[in-house]
C-alpha atoms as a PDB file:
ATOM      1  CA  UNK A   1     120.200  86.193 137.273  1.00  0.00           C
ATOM      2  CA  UNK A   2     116.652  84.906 136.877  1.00  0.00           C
ATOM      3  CA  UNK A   3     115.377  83.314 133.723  1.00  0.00           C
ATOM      4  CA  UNK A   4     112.186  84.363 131.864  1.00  0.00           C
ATOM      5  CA  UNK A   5     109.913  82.247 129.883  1.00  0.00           C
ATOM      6  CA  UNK A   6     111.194  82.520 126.354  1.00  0.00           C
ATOM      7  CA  UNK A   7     107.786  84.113 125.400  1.00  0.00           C
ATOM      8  CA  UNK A   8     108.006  86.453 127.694  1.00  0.00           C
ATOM      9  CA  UNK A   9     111.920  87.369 126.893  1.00  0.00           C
ATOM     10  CA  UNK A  10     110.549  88.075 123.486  1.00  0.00           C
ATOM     11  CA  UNK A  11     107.833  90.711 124.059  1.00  0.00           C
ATOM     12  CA  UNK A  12     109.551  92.386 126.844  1.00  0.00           C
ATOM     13  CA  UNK A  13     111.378  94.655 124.635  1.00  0.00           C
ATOM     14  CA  UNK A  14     108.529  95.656 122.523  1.00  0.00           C
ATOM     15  CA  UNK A  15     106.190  96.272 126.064  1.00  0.00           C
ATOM     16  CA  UNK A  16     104.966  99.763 126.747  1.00  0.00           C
ATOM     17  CA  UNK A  17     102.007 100.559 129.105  1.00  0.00           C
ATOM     18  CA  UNK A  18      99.764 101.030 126.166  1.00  0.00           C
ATOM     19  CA  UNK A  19     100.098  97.540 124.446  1.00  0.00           C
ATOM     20  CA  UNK A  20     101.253  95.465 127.713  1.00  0.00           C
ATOM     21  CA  UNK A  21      97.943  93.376 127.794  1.00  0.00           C
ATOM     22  CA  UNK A  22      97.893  92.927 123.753  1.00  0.00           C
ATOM     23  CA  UNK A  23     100.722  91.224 124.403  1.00  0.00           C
ATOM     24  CA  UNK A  24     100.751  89.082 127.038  1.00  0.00           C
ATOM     25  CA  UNK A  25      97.649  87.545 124.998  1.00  0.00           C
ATOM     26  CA  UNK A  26      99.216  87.564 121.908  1.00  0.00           C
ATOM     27  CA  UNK A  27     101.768  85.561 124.213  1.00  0.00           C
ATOM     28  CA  UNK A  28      99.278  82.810 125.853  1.00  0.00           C
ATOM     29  CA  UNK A  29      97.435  82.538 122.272  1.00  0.00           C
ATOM     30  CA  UNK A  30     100.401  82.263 119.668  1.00  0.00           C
ATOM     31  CA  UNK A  31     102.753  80.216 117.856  1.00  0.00           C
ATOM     32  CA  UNK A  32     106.186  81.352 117.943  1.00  0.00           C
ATOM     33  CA  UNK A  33     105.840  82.792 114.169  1.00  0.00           C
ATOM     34  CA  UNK A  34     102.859  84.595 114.851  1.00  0.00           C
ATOM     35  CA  UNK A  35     104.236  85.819 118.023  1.00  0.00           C
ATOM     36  CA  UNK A  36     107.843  87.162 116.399  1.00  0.00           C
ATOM     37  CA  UNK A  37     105.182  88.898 113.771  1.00  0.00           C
ATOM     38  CA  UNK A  38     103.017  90.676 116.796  1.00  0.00           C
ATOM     39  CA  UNK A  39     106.199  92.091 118.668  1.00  0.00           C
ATOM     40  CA  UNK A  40     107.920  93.614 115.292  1.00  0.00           C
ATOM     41  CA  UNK A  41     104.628  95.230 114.943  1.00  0.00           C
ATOM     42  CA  UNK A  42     104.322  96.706 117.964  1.00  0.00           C
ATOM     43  CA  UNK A  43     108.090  97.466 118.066  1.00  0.00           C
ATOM     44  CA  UNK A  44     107.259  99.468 114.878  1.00  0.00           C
ATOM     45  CA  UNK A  45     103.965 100.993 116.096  1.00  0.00           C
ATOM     46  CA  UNK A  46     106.264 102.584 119.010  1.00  0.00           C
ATOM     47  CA  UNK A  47     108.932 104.491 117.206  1.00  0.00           C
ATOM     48  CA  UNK A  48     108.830 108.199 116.306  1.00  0.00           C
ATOM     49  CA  UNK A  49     109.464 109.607 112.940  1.00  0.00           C
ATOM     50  CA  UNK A  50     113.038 110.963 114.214  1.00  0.00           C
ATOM     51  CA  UNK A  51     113.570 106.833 115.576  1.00  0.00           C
ATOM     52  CA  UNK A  52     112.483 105.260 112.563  1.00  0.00           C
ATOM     53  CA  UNK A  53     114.734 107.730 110.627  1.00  0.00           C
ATOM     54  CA  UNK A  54     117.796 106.643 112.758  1.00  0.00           C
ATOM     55  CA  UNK A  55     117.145 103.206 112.641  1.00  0.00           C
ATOM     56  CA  UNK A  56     117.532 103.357 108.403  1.00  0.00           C
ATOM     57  CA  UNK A  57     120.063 105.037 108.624  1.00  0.00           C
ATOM     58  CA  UNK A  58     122.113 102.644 110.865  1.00  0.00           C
ATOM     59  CA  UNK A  59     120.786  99.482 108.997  1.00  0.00           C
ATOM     60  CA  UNK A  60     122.294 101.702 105.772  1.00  0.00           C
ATOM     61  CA  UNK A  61     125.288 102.253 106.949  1.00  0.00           C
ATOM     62  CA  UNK A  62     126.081  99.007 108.431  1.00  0.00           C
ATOM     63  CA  UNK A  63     125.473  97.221 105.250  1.00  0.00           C
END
């Protein structure tokens, strides 16, 4: 198995062909804070309705 950069481990699930390059910026330009703060925005711009939905439901009913 090949290693990433841990930058690049973090956006990777939050990359889409639409915000790919936003990323990889936000990536060369910010601090690791910043950076967690950029993905779980873009992870967020990316759901549906219907996903968003799901995913408070299953934070709900794991708590």
């Amino acid at each position: 198995m090949v290693s990433c950069p841990p930058k690049l481990a973090q956006i990777a699930p939050a990359a889409t062909a639409e915000n790919e390059e936003r990323l990889l910026h936000a990536a060369r330009t910010q601090g690791p804070k910043q950076l967690k703060s950029t993905v779980a925005k873009e992870k967020a711009a990316g759901r549906n309705v219907d996903q968003e939905a799901a995913r408070h439901r299953r934070i709900h009913n794991e708590r």
